[in-house]
C-alpha atoms as a PDB file:
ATOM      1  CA  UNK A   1     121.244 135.028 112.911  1.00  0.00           C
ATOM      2  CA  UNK A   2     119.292 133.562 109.916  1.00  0.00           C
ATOM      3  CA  UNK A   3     115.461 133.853 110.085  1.00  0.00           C
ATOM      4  CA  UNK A   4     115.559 130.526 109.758  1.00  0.00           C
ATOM      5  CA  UNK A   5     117.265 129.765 112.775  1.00  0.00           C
ATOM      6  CA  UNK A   6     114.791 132.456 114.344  1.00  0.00           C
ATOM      7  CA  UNK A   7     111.700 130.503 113.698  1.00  0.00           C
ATOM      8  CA  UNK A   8     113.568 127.180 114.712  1.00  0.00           C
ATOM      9  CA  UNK A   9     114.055 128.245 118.107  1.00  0.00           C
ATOM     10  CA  UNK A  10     110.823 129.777 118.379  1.00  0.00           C
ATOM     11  CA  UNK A  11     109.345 126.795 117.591  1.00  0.00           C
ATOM     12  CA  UNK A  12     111.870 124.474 119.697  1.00  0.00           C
ATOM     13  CA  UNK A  13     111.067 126.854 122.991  1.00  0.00           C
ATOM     14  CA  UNK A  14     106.926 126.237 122.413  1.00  0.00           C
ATOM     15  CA  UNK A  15     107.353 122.725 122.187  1.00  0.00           C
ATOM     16  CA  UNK A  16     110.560 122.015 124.556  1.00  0.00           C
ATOM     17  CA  UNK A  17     108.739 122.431 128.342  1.00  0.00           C
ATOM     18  CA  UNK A  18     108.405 120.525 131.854  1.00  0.00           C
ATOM     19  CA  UNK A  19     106.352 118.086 130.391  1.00  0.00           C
ATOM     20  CA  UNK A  20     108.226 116.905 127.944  1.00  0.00           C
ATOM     21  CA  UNK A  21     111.682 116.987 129.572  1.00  0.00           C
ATOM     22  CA  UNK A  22     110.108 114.745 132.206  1.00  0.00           C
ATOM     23  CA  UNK A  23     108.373 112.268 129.554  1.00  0.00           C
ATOM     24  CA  UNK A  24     111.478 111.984 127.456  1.00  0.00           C
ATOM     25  CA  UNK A  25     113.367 111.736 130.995  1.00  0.00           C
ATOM     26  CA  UNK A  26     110.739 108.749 132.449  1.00  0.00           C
ATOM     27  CA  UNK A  27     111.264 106.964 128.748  1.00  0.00           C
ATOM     28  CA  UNK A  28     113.274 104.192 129.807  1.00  0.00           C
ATOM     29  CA  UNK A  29     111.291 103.137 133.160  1.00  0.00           C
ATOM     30  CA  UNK A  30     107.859 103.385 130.542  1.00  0.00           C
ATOM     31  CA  UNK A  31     109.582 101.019 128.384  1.00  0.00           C
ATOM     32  CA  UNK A  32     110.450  98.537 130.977  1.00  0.00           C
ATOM     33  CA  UNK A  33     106.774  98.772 132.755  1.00  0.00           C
ATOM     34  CA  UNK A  34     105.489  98.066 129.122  1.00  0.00           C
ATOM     35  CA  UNK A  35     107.280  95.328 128.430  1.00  0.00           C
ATOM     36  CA  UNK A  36     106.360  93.184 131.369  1.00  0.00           C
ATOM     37  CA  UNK A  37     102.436  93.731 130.511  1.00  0.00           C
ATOM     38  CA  UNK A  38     101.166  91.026 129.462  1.00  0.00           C
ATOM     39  CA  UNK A  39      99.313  91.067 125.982  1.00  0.00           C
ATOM     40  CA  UNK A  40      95.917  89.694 124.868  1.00  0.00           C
ATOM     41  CA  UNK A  41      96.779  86.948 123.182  1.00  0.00           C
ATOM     42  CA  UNK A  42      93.547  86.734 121.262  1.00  0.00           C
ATOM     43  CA  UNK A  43      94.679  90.142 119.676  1.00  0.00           C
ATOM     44  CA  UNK A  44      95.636  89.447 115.797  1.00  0.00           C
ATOM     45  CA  UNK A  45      99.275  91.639 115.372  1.00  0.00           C
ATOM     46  CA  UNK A  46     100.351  92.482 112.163  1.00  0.00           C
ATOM     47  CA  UNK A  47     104.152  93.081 112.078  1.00  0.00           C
ATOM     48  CA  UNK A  48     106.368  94.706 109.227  1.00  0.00           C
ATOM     49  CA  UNK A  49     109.626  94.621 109.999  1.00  0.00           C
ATOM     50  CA  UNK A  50     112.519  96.143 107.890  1.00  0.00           C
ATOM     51  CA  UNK A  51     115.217  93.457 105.917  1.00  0.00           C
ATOM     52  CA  UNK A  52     118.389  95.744 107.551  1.00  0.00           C
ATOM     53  CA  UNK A  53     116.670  94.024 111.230  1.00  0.00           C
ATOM     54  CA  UNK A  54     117.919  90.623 110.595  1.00  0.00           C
ATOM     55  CA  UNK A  55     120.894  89.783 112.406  1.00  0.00           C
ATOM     56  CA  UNK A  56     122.212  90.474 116.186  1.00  0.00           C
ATOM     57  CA  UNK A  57     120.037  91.274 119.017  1.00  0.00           C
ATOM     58  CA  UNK A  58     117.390  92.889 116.985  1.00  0.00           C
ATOM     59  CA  UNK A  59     116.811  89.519 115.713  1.00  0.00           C
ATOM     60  CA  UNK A  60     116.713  87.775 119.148  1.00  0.00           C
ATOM     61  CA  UNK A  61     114.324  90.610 120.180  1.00  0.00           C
ATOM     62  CA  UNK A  62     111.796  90.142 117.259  1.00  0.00           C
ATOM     63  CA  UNK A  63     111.658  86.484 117.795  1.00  0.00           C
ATOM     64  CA  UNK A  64     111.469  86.794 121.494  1.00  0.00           C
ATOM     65  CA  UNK A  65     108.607  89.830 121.105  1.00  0.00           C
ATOM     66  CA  UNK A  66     106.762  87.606 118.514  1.00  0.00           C
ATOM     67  CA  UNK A  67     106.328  84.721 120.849  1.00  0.00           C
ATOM     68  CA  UNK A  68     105.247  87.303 123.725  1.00  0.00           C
ATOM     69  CA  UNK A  69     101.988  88.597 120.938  1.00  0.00           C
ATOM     70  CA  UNK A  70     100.772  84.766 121.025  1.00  0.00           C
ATOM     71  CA  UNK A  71      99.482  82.667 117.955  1.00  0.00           C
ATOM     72  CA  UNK A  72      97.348  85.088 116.265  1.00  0.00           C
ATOM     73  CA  UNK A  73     100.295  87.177 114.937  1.00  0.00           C
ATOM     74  CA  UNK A  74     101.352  87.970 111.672  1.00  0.00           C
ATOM     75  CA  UNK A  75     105.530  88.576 110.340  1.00  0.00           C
ATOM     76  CA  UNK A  76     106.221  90.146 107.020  1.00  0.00           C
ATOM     77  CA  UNK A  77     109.704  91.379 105.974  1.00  0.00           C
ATOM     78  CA  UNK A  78     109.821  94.487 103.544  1.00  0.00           C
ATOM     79  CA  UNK A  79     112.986  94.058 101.663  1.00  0.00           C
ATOM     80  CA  UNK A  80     115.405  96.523 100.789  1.00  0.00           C
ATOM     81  CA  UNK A  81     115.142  98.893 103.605  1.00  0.00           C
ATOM     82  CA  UNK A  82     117.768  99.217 107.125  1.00  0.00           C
ATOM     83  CA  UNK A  83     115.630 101.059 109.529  1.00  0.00           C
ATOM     84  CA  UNK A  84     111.929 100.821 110.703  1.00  0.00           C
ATOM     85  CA  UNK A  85     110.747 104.021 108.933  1.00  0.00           C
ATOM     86  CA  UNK A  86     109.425 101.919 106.403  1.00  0.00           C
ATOM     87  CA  UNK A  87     105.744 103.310 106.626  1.00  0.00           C
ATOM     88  CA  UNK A  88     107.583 106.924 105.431  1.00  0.00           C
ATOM     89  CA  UNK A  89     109.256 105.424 102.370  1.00  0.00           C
ATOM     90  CA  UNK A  90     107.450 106.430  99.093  1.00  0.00           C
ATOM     91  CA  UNK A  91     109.306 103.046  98.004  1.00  0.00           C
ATOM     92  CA  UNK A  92     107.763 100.586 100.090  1.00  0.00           C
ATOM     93  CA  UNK A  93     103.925 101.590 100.464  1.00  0.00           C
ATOM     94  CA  UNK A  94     102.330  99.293  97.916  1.00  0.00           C
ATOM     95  CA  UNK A  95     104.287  96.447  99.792  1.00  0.00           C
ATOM     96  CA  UNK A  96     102.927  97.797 103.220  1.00  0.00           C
ATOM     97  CA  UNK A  97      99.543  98.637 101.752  1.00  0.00           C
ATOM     98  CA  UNK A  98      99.385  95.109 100.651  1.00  0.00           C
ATOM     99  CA  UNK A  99     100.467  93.553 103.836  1.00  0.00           C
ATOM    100  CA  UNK A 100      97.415  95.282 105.659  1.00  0.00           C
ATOM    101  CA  UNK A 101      94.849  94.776 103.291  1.00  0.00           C
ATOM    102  CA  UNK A 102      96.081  90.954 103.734  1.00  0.00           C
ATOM    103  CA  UNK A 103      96.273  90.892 107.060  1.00  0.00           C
ATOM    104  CA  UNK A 104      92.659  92.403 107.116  1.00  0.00           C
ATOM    105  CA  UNK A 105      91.220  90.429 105.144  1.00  0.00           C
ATOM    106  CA  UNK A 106      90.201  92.473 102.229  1.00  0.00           C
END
């Protein structure tokens, strides 16, 4: 065995315990109590979204989710990206910095 693979499952039995088996395990019932919550709808929302989210049921979703954050949301699409991990992408900060700093008001 590599010590690599050593240090990995060191590290994956410290952070791998009761806990978080039953967190990752309640996940889906947390999502579903969420979603019926209702939301302040005096709360201003800023949402980036990633271009690759524009068709099928993430679509439907978005639209659906925007209506449930009220009037005092905001939408901006960040082009050229297919997943939401577009606050990680070297690429795409200015855009995202930008879109806050917009949103803000500064």
């Amino acid at each position: 065995m590599t010590i690599v693979a050593i240090v990995f499952l060191k590290f994956a039995n410290h952070v791998t315990n009761d806990t978080i088996i039953d967190q990752n395990l309640q996940l889906p019932t947390n999502v579903i109590e969420v979603m019926h919550m209702a939301f302040p709808k005096e709360v201003p929302v800023l949402l980036l979204d990633a271009d690759g989210h524009t068709r099928g049921s993430w679509k439907n979703y978005r639209e659906d989710h925007l209506k449930r954050l009220g009037e005092h949301n905001q939408y901006k699409m960040i082009v050229g990206r297919n997943h939401q991990n577009i606050y990680h992408d070297v690429k795409h900060r200015r855009v995202v910095c930008e879109a806050i700093e917009e949103f803000i008001g500064r």
